[in-house]
C-alpha atoms as a PDB file:
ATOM      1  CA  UNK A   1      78.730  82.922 121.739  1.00  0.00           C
ATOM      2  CA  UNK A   2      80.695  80.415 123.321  1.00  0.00           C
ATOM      3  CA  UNK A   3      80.949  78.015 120.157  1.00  0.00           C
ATOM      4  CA  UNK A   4      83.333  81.230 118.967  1.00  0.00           C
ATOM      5  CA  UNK A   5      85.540  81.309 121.745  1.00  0.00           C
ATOM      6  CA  UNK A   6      87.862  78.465 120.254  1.00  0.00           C
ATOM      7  CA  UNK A   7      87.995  81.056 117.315  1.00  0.00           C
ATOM      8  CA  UNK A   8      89.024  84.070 119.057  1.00  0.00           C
ATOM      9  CA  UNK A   9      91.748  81.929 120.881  1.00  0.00           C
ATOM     10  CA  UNK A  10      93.329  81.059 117.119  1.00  0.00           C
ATOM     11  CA  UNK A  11      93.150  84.335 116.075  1.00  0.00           C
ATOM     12  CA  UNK A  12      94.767  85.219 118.810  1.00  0.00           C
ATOM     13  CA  UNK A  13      97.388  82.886 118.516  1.00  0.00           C
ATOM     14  CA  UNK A  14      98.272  83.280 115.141  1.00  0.00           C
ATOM     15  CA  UNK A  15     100.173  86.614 116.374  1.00  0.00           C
ATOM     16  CA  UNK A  16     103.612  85.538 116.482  1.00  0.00           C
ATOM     17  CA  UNK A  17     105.168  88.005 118.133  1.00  0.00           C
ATOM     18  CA  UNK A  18     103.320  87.708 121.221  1.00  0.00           C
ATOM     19  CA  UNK A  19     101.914  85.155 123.735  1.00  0.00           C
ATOM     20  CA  UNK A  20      99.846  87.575 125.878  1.00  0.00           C
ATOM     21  CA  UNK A  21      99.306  91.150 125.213  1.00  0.00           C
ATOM     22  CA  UNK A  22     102.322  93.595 127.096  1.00  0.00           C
ATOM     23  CA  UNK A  23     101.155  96.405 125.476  1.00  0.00           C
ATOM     24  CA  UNK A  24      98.356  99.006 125.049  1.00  0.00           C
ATOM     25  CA  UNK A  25      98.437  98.571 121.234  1.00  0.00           C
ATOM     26  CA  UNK A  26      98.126  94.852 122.014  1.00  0.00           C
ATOM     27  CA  UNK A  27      95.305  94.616 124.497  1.00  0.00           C
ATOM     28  CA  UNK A  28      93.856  96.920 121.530  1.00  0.00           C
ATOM     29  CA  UNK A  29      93.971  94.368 119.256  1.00  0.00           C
ATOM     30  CA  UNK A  30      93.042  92.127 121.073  1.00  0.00           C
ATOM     31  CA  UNK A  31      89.793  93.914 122.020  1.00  0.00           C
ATOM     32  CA  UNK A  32      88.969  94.408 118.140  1.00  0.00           C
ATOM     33  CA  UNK A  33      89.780  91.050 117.126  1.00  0.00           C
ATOM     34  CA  UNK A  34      87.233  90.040 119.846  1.00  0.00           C
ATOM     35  CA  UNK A  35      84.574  92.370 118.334  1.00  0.00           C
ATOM     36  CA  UNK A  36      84.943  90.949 114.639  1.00  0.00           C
ATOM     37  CA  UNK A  37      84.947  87.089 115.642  1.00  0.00           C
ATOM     38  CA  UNK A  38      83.170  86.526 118.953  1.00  0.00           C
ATOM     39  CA  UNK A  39      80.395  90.130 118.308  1.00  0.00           C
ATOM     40  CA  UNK A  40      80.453  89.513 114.453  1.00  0.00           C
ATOM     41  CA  UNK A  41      80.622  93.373 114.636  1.00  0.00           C
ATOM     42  CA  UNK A  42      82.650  93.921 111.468  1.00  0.00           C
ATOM     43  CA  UNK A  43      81.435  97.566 111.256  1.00  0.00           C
ATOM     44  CA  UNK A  44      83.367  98.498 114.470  1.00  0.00           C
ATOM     45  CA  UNK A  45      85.859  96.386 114.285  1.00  0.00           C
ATOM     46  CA  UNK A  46      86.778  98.360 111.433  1.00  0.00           C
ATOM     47  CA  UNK A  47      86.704 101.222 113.447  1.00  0.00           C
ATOM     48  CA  UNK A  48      89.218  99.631 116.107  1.00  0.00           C
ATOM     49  CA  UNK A  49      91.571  98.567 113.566  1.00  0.00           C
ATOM     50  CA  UNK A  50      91.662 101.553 111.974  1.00  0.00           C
ATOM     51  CA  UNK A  51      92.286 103.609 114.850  1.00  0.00           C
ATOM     52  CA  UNK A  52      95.291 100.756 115.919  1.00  0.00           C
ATOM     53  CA  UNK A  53      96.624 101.090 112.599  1.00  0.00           C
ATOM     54  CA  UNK A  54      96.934 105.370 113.570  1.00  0.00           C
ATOM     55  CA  UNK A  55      98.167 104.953 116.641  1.00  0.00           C
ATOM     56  CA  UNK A  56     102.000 104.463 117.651  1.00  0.00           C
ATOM     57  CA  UNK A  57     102.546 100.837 117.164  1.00  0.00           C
ATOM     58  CA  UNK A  58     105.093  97.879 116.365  1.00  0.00           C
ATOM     59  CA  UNK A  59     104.877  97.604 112.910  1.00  0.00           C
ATOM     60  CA  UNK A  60     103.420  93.889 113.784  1.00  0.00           C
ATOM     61  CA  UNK A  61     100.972  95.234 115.583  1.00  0.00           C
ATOM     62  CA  UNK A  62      99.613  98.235 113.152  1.00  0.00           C
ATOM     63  CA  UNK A  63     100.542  95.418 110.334  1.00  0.00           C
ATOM     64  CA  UNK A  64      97.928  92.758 111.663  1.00  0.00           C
ATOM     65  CA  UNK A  65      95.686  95.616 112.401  1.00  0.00           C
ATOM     66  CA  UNK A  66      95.197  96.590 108.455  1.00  0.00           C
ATOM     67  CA  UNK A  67      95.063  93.254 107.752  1.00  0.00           C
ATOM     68  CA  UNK A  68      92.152  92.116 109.818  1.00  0.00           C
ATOM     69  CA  UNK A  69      90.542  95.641 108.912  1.00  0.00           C
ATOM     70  CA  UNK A  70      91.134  94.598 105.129  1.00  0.00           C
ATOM     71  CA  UNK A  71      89.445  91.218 105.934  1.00  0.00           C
ATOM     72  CA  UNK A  72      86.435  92.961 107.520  1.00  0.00           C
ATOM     73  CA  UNK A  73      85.886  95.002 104.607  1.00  0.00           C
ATOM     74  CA  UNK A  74      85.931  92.143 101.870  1.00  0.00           C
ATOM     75  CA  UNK A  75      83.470  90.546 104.017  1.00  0.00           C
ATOM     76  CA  UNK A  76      81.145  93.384 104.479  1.00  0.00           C
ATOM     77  CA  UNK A  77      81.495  93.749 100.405  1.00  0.00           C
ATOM     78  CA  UNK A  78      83.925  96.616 100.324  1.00  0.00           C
ATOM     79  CA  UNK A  79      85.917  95.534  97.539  1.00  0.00           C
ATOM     80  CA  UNK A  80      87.490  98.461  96.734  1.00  0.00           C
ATOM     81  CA  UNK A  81      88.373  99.560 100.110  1.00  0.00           C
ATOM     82  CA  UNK A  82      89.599  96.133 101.059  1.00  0.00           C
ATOM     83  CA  UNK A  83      92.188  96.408  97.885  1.00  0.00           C
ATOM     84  CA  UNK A  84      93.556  99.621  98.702  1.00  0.00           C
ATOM     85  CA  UNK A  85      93.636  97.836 102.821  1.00  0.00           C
ATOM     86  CA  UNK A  86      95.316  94.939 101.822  1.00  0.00           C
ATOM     87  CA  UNK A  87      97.856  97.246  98.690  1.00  0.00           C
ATOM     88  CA  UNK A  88      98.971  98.750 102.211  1.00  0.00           C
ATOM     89  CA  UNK A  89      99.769  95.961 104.050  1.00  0.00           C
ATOM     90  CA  UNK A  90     102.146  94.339 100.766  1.00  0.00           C
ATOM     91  CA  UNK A  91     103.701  97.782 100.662  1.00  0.00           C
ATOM     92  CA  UNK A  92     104.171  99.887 104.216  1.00  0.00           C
ATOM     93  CA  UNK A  93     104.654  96.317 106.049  1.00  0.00           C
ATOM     94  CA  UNK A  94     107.149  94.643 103.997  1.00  0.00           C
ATOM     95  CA  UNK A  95     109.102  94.354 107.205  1.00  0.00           C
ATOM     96  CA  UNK A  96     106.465  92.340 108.242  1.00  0.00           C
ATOM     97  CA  UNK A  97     106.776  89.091 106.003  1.00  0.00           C
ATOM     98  CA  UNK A  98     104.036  86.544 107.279  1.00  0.00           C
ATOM     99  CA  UNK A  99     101.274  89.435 106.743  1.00  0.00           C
ATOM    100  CA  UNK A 100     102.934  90.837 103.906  1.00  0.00           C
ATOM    101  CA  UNK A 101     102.602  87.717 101.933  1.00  0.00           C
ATOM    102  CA  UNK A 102      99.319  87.100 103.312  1.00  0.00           C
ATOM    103  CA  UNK A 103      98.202  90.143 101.600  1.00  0.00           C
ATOM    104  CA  UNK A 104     100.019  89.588  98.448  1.00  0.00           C
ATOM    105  CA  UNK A 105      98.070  86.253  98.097  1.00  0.00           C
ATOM    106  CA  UNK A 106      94.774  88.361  98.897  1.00  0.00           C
ATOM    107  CA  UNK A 107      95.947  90.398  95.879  1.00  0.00           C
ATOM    108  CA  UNK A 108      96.440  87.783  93.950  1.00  0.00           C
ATOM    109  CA  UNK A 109      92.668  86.193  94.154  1.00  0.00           C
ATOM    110  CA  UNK A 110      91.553  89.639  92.988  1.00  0.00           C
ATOM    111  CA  UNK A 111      90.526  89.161  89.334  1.00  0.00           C
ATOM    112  CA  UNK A 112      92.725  90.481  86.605  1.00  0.00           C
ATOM    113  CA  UNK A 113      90.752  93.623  86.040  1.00  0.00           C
ATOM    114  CA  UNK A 114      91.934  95.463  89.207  1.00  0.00           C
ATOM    115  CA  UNK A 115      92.030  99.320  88.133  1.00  0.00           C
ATOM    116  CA  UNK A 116      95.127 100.586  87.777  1.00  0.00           C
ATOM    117  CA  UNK A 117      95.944 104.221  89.227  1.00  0.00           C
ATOM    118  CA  UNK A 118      92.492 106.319  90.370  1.00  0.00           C
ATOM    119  CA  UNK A 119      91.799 110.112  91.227  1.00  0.00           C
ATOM    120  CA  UNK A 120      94.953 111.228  89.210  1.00  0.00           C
ATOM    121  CA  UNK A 121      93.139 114.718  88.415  1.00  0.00           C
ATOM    122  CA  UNK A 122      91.962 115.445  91.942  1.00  0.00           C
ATOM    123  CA  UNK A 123      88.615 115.416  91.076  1.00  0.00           C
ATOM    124  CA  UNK A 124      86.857 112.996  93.939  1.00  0.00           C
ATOM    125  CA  UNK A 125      87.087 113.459  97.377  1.00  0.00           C
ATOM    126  CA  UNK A 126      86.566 116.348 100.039  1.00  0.00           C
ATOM    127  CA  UNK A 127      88.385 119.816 100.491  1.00  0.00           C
ATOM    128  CA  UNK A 128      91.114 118.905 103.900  1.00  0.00           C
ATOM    129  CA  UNK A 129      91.057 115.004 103.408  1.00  0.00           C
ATOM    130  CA  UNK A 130      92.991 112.557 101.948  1.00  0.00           C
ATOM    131  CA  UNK A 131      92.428 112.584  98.083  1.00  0.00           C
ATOM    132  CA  UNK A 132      90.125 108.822  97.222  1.00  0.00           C
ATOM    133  CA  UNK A 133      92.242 106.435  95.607  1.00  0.00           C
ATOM    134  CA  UNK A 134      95.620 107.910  97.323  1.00  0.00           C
ATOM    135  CA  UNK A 135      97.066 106.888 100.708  1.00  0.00           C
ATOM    136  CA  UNK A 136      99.259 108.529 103.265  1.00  0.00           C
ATOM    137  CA  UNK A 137     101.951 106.159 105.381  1.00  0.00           C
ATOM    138  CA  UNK A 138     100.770 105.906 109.180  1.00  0.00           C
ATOM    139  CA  UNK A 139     102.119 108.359 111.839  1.00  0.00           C
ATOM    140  CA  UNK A 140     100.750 108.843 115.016  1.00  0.00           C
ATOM    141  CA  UNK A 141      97.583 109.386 116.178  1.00  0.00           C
ATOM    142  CA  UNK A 142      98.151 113.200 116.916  1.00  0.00           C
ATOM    143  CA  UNK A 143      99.360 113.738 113.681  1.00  0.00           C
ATOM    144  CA  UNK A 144      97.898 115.874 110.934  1.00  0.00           C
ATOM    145  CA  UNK A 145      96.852 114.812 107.615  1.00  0.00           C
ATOM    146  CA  UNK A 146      99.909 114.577 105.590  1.00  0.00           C
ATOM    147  CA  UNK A 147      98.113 115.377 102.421  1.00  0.00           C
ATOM    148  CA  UNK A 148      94.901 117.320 101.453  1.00  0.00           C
ATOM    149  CA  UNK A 149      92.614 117.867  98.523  1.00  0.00           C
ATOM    150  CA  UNK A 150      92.012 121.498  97.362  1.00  0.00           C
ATOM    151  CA  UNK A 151      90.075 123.030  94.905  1.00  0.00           C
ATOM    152  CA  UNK A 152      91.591 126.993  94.660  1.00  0.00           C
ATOM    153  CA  UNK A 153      95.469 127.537  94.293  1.00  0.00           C
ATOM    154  CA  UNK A 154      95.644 124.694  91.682  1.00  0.00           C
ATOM    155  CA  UNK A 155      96.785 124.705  88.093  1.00  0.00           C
ATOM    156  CA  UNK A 156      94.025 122.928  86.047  1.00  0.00           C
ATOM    157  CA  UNK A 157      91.054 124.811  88.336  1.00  0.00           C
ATOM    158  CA  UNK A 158      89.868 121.124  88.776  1.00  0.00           C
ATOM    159  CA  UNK A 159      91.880 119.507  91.924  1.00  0.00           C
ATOM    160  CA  UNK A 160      94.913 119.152  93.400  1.00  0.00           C
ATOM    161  CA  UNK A 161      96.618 118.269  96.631  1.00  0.00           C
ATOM    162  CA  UNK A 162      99.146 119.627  98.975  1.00  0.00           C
ATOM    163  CA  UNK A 163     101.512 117.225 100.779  1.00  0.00           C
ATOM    164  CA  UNK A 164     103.087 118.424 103.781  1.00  0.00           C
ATOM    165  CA  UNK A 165     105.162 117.234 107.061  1.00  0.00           C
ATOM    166  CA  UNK A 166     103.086 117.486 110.496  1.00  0.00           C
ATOM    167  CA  UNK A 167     105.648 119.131 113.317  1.00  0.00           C
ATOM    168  CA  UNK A 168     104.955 115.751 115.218  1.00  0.00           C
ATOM    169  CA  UNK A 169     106.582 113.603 112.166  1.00  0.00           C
ATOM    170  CA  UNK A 170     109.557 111.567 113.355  1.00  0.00           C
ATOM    171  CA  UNK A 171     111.238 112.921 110.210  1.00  0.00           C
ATOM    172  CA  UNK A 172     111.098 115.725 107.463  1.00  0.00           C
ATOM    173  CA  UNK A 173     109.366 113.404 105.333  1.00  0.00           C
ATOM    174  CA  UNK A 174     105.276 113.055 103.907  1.00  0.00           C
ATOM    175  CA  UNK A 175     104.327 111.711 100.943  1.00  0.00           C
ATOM    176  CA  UNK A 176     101.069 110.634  99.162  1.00  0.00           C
ATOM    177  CA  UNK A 177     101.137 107.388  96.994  1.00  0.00           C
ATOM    178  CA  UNK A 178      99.308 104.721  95.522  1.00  0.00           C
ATOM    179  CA  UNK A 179      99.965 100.684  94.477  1.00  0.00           C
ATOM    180  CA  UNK A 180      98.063  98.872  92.053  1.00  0.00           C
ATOM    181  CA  UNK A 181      98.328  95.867  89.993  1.00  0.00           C
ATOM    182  CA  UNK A 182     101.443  95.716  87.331  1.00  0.00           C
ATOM    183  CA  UNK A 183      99.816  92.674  85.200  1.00  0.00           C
ATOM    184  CA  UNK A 184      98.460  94.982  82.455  1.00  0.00           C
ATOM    185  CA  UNK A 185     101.785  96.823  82.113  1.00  0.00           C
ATOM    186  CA  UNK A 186     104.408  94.191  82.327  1.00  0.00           C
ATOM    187  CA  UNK A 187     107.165  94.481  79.214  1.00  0.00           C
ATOM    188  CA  UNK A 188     105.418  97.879  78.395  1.00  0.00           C
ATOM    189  CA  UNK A 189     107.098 100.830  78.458  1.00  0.00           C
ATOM    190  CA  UNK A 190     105.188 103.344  81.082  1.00  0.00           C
ATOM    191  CA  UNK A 191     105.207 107.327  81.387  1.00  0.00           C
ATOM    192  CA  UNK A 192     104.541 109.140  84.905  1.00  0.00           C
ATOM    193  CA  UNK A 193     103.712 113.098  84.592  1.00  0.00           C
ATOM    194  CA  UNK A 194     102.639 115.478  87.378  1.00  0.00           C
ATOM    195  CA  UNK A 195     103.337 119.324  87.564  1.00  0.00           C
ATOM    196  CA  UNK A 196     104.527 119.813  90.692  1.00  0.00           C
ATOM    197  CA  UNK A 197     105.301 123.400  93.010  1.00  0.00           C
ATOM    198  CA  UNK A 198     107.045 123.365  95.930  1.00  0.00           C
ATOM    199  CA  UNK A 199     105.375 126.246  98.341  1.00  0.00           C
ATOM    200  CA  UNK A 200     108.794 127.663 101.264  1.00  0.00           C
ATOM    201  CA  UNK A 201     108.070 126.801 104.704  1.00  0.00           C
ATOM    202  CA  UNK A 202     106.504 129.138 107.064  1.00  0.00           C
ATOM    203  CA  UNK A 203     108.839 131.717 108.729  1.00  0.00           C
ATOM    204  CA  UNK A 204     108.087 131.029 111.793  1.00  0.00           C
ATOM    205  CA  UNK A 205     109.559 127.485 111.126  1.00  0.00           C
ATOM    206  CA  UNK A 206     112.864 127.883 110.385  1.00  0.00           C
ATOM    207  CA  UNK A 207     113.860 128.228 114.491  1.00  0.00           C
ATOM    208  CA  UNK A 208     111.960 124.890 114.821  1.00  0.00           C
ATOM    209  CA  UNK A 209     113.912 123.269 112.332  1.00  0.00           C
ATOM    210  CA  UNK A 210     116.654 124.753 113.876  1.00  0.00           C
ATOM    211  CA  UNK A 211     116.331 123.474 116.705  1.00  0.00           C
ATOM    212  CA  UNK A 212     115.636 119.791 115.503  1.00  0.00           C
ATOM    213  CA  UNK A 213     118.899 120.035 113.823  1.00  0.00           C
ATOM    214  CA  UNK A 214     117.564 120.087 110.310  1.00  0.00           C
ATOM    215  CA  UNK A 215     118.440 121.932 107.054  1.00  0.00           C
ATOM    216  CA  UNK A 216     116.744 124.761 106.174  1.00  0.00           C
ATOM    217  CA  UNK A 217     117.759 125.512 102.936  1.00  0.00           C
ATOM    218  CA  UNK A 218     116.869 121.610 100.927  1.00  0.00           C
ATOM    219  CA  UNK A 219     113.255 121.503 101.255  1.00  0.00           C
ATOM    220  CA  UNK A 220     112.413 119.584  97.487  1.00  0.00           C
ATOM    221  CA  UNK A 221     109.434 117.650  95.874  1.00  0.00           C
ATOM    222  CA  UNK A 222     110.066 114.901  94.042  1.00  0.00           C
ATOM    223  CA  UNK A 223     107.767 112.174  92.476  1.00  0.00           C
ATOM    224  CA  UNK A 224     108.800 108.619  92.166  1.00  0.00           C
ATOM    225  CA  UNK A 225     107.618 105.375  90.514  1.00  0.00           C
ATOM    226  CA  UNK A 226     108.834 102.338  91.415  1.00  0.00           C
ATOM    227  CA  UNK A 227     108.287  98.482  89.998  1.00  0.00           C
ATOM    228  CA  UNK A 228     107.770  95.521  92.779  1.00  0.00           C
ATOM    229  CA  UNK A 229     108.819  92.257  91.400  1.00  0.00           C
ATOM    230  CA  UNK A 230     108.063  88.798  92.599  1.00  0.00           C
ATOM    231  CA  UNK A 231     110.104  87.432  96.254  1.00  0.00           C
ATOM    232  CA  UNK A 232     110.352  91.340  97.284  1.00  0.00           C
ATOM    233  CA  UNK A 233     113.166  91.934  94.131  1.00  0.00           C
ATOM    234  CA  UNK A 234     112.784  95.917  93.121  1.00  0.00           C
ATOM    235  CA  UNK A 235     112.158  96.715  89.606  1.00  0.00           C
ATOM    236  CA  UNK A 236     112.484  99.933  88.099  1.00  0.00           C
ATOM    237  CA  UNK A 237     112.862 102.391  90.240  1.00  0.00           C
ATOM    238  CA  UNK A 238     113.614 106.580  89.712  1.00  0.00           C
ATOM    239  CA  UNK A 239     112.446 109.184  92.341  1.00  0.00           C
ATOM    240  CA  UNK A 240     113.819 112.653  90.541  1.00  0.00           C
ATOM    241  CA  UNK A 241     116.856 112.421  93.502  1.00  0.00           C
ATOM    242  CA  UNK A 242     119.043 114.026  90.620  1.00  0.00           C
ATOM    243  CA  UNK A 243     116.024 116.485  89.156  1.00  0.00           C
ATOM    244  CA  UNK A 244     114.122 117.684  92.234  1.00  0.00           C
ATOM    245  CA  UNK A 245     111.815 120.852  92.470  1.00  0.00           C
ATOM    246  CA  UNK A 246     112.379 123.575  94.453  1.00  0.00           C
ATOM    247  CA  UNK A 247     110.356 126.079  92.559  1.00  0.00           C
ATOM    248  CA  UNK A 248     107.423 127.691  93.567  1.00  0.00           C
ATOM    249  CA  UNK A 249     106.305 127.523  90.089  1.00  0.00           C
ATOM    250  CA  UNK A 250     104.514 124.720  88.764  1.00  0.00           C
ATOM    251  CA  UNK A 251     106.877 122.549  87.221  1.00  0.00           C
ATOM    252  CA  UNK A 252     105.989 119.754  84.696  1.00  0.00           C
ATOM    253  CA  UNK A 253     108.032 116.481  85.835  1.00  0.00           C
ATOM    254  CA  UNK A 254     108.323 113.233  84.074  1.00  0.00           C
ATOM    255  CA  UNK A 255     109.404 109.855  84.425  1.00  0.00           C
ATOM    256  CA  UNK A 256     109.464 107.146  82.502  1.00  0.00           C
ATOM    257  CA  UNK A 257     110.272 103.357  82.518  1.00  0.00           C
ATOM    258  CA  UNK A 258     109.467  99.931  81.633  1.00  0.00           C
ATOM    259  CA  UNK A 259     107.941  97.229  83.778  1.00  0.00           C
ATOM    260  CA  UNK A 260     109.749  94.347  84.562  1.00  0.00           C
ATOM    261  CA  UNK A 261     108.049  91.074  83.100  1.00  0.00           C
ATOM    262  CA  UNK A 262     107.851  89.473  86.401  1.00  0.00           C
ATOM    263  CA  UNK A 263     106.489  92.404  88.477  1.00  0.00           C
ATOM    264  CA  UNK A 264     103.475  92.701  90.867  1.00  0.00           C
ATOM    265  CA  UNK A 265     102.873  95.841  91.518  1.00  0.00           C
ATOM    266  CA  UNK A 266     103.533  99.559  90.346  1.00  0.00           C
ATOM    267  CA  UNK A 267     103.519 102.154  92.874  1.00  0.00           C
ATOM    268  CA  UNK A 268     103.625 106.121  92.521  1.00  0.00           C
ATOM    269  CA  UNK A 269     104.776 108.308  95.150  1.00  0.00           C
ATOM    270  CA  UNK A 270     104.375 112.669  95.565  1.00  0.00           C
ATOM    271  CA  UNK A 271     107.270 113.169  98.063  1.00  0.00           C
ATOM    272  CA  UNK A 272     107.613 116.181 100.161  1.00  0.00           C
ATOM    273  CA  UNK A 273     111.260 116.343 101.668  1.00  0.00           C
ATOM    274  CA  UNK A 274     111.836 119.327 104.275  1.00  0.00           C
ATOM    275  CA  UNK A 275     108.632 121.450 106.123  1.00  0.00           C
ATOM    276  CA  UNK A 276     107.752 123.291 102.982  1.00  0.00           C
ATOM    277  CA  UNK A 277     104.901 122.224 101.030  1.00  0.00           C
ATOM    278  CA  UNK A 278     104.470 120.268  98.075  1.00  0.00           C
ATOM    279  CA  UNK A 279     101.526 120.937  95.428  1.00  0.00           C
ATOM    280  CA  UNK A 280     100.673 118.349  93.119  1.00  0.00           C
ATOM    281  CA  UNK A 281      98.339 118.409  89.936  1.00  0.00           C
ATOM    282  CA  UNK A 282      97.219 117.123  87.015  1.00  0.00           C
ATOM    283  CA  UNK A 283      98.973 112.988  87.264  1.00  0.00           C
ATOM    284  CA  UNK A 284      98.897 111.158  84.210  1.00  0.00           C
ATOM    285  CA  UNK A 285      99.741 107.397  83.850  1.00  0.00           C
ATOM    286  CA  UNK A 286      99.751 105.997  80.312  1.00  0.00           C
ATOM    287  CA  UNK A 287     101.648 102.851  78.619  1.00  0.00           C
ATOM    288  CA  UNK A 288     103.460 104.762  75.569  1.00  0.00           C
ATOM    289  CA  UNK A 289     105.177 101.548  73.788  1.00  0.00           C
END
């Protein structure tokens, strides 16, 4: 026990933005990081960072929290979990340019056969929760899932998902996304299709929004795919601001694009703008040149 002590104090100290916790979300921290080094608890630890990482937080803090979580899991053997952990970290903390990096290197020691996109068809996962394979951007703790899986109301009669704004988000804003590796696709020419239905917002809703001083009438879903190229550069980049859907028919949307020969990563994004709801079904990724 006390032979790791000298380890906790490095961890510790290799939070730059910081000398002694201030904050809740710091002592937090603190109290998982102690749990993974000094306990060897990974399993819980885990469980701490996760909950950090959902909590209101500096972006430092909730950064540092995926990170360690991400750590935890390649060391318990949780490959896949620790990619999708550590995709996070590169993408949502950008800002955050010491961890950022730190997880692009992780990335990079991942062999060259990291899957590209998973789930597209909705068919994994469990009816309320976050599809498998697709991640939501953290908002506080209180919040509602931003996206769900269902299995009626869809097109194919195999999956789909709904994205959605909680009433707690700072913003009219929710989207569901994934990153994953662009090495198999650089200089190729790459196709993104969803159909896509944008369901009005509740009645009741429209005095809230009102009242938060926000429109009404430009609630939209829109899909995006993007190209991250090496020293944070943007690649390719279209997200349907000059197409979007406001039908609440299923609409089949498509974008296409070729990846940059330098770029890392290749992310997809469902977008719900507004407090309606956004259906989504039926993704396709394919190379076509």
């Amino acid at each position: 026990m006390w032979m790791a002590i000298p380890t906790l104090m490095a961890a510790a100290a290799a939070l730059p933005v910081w000398q002694q916790p201030e904050t809740e979300s710091e002592r937090q921290l603190e109290a998982a990081l102690h749990r993974e080094i000094v306990l060897g608890d990974l399993k819980g630890a885990i469980a701490q960072y996760r909950a950090i990482a959902g909590r209101p937080a500096s972006q430092a803090v909730a950064a540092r929290a995926l990170f360690q979580m991400a750590q935890c899991q390649e060391k318990m053997g949780l490959r896949p979990e620790a990619l999708a952990t550590y995709r996070r970290v590169a993408v949502e903390y950008a800002a955050v340019t010491e961890l950022a990096a730190g997880a692009r290197s992780k990335l990079a020691d991942f062999d060259g056969s990291t899957p590209g996109p998973r789930n597209l068809r909705f068919e994994e996962g469990e009816i309320g929760q976050v599809p498998p394979g697709w991640f939501v951007p953290t908002l506080p703790r209180e919040a509602a899932y931003v996206a769900e899986l269902r299995r009626s109301g869809c097109r194919s009669g195999v999956g789909c998902a709904m994205v959605l704004v909680p009433s707690n988000a700072p913003r009219p804003f929710g989207d569901l996304m994934q990153s994953f590796n662009a090495a198999p696709y650089r200089g190729r020419t790459v196709r993104l299709r969803a159909w896509l239905r944008l369901e009005p917002r509740p009645p009741g809703d429209l005095v809230n929004s009102w009242l938060r001083g926000e429109s009404t009438t430009d609630d939209r879903a829109q899909m995006r795919l993007s190209v991250d190229r090496q020293n944070h550069r943007t690649g390719f980049f279209d997200n349907m601001d000059d197409r979007p859907v406001r039908s609440a028919e299923w609409t089949l949307c498509e974008i296409s694009g070729k990846v940059d020969e330098d770029a890392q990563f290749i992310e997809i994004r469902i977008m719900c703008i507004g407090r309606g709801r956004v259906w989504v079904d039926d993704v396709s990724f394919e190379i076509v040149r």
